[in-house]
C-alpha atoms as a PDB file:
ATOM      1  CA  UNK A   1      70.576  27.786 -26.223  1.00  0.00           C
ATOM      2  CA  UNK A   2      69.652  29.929 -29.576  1.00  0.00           C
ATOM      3  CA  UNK A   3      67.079  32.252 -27.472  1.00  0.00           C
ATOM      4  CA  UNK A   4      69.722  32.310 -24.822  1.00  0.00           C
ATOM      5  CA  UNK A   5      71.996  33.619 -27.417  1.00  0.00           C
ATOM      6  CA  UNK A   6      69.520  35.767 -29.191  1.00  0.00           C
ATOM      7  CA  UNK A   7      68.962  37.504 -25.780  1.00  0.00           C
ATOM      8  CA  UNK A   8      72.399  38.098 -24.419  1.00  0.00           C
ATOM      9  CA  UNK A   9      74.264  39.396 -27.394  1.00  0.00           C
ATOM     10  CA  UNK A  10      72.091  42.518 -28.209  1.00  0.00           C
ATOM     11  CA  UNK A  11      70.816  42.902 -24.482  1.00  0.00           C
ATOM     12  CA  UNK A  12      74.068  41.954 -22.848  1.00  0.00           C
ATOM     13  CA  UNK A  13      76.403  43.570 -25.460  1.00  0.00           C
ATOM     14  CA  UNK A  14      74.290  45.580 -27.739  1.00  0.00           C
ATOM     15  CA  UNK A  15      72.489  48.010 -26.059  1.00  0.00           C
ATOM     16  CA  UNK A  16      73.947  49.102 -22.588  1.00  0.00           C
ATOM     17  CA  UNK A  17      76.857  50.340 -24.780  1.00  0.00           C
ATOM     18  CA  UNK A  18      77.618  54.156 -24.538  1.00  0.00           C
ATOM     19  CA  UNK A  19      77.006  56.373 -27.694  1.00  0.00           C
ATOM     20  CA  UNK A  20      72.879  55.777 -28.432  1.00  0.00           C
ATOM     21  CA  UNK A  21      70.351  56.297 -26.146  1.00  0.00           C
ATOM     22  CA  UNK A  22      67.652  53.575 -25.304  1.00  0.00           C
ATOM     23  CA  UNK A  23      65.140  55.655 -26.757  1.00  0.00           C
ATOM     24  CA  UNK A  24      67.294  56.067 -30.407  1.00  0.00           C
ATOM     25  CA  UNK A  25      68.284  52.312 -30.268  1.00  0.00           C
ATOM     26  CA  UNK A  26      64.623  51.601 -30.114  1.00  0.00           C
ATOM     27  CA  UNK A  27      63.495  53.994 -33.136  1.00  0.00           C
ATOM     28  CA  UNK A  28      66.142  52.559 -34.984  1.00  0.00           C
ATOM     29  CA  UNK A  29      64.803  48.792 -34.096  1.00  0.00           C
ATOM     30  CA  UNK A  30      61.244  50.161 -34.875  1.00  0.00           C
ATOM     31  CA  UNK A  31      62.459  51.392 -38.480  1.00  0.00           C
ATOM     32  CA  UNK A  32      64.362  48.282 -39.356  1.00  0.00           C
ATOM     33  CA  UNK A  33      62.201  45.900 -38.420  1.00  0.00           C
ATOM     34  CA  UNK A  34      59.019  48.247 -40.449  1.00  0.00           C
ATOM     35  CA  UNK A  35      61.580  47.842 -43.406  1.00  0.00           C
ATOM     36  CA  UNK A  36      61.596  44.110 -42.378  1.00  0.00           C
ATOM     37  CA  UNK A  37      57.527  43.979 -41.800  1.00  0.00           C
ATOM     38  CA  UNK A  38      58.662  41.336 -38.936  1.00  0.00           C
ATOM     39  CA  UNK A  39      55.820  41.766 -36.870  1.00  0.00           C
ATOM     40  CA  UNK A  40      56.345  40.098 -33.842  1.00  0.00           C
ATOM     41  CA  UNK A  41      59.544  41.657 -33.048  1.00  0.00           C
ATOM     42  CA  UNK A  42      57.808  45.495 -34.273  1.00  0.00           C
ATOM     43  CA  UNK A  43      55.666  44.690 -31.341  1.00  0.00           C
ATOM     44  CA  UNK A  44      58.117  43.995 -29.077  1.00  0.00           C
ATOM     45  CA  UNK A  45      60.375  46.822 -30.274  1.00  0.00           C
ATOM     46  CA  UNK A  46      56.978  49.183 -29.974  1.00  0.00           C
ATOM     47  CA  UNK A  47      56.791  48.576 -26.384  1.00  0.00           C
ATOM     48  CA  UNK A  48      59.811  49.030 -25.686  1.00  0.00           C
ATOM     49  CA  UNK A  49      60.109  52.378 -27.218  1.00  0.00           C
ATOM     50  CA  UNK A  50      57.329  53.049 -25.106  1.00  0.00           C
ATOM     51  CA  UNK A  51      58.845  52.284 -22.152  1.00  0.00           C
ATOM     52  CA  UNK A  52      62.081  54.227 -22.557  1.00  0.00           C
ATOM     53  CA  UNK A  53      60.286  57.425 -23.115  1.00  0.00           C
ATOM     54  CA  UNK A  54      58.967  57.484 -26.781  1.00  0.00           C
ATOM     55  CA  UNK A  55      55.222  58.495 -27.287  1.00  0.00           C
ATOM     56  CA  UNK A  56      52.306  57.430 -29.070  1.00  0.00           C
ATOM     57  CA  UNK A  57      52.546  60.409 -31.169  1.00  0.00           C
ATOM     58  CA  UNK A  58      56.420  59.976 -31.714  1.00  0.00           C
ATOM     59  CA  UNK A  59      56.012  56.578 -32.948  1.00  0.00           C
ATOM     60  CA  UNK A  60      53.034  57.491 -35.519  1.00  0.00           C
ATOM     61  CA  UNK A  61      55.196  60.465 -36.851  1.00  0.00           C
ATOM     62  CA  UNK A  62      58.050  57.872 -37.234  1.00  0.00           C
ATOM     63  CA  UNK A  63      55.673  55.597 -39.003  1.00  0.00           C
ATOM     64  CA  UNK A  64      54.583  58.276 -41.386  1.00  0.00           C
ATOM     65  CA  UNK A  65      58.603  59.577 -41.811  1.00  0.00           C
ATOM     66  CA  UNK A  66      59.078  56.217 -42.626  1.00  0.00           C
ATOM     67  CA  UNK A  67      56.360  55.906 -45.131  1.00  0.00           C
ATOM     68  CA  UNK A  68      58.612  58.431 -47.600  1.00  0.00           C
ATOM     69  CA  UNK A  69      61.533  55.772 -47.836  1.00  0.00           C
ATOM     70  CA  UNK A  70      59.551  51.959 -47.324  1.00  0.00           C
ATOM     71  CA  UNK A  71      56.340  52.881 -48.801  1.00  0.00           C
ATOM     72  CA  UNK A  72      52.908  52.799 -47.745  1.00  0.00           C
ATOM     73  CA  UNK A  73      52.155  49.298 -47.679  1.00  0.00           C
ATOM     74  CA  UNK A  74      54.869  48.355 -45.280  1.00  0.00           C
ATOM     75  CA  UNK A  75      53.892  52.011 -42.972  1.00  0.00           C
ATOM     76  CA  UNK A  76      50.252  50.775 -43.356  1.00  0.00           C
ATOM     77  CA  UNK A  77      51.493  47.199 -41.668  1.00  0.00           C
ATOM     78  CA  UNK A  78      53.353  49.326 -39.240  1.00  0.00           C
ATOM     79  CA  UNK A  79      50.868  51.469 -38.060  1.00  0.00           C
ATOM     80  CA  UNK A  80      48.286  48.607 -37.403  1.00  0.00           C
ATOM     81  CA  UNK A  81      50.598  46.774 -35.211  1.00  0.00           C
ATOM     82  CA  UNK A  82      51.225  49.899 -33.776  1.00  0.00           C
ATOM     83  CA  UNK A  83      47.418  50.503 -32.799  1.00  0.00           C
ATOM     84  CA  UNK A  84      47.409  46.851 -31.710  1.00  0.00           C
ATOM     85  CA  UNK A  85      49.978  47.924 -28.849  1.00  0.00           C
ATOM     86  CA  UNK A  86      48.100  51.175 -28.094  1.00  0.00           C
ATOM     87  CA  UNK A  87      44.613  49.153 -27.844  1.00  0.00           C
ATOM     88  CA  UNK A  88      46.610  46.605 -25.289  1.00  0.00           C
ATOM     89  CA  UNK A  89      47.472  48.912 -23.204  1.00  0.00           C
ATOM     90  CA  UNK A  90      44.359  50.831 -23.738  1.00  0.00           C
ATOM     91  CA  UNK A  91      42.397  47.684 -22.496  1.00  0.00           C
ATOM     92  CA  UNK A  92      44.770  46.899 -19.555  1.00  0.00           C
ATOM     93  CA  UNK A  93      44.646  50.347 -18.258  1.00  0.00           C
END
């Protein structure tokens, strides 16, 4: 029921609403959840921007944009996750 939920409010409601792009829904979700250092989701979120049209090189300059206003520490977790998604699909190429 709860992952039911979890999926059809922000996929169902959330995000097919007019007024943000996929692509700036997804750097927003990237920053938050940096902010939040919730990892699994970052990965998730990473991907994702990937797939709507964001590139590697777009999501390290966010990472480093973001390092000004979270600190390094939390861009430093960022970034590794980060290269853990750009590895995967490295490896699976």
């Amino acid at each position: 029921v709860f992952a039911q939920f979890v999926k059809e409010i922000p996929y169902g409601s959330v995000y097919p609403r007019e007024g943000l792009s996929l692509r700036d829904r997804e750097i927003s979700a990237i920053s938050v959840l940096s902010v939040l250092n919730l990892k699994p989701q970052l990965k998730s979120h990473i991907l994702a921007g990937l797939n709507v049209g964001l590139s590697r090189m777009e999501i390290k300059e966010l990472i480093l944009h973001l390092a000004m206003y979270i600190g390094f520490p939390l861009a430093l977790d960022t970034l590794k996750v980060a290269k853990e998604i750009f590895d995967y699909q490295d490896a699976n190429e």
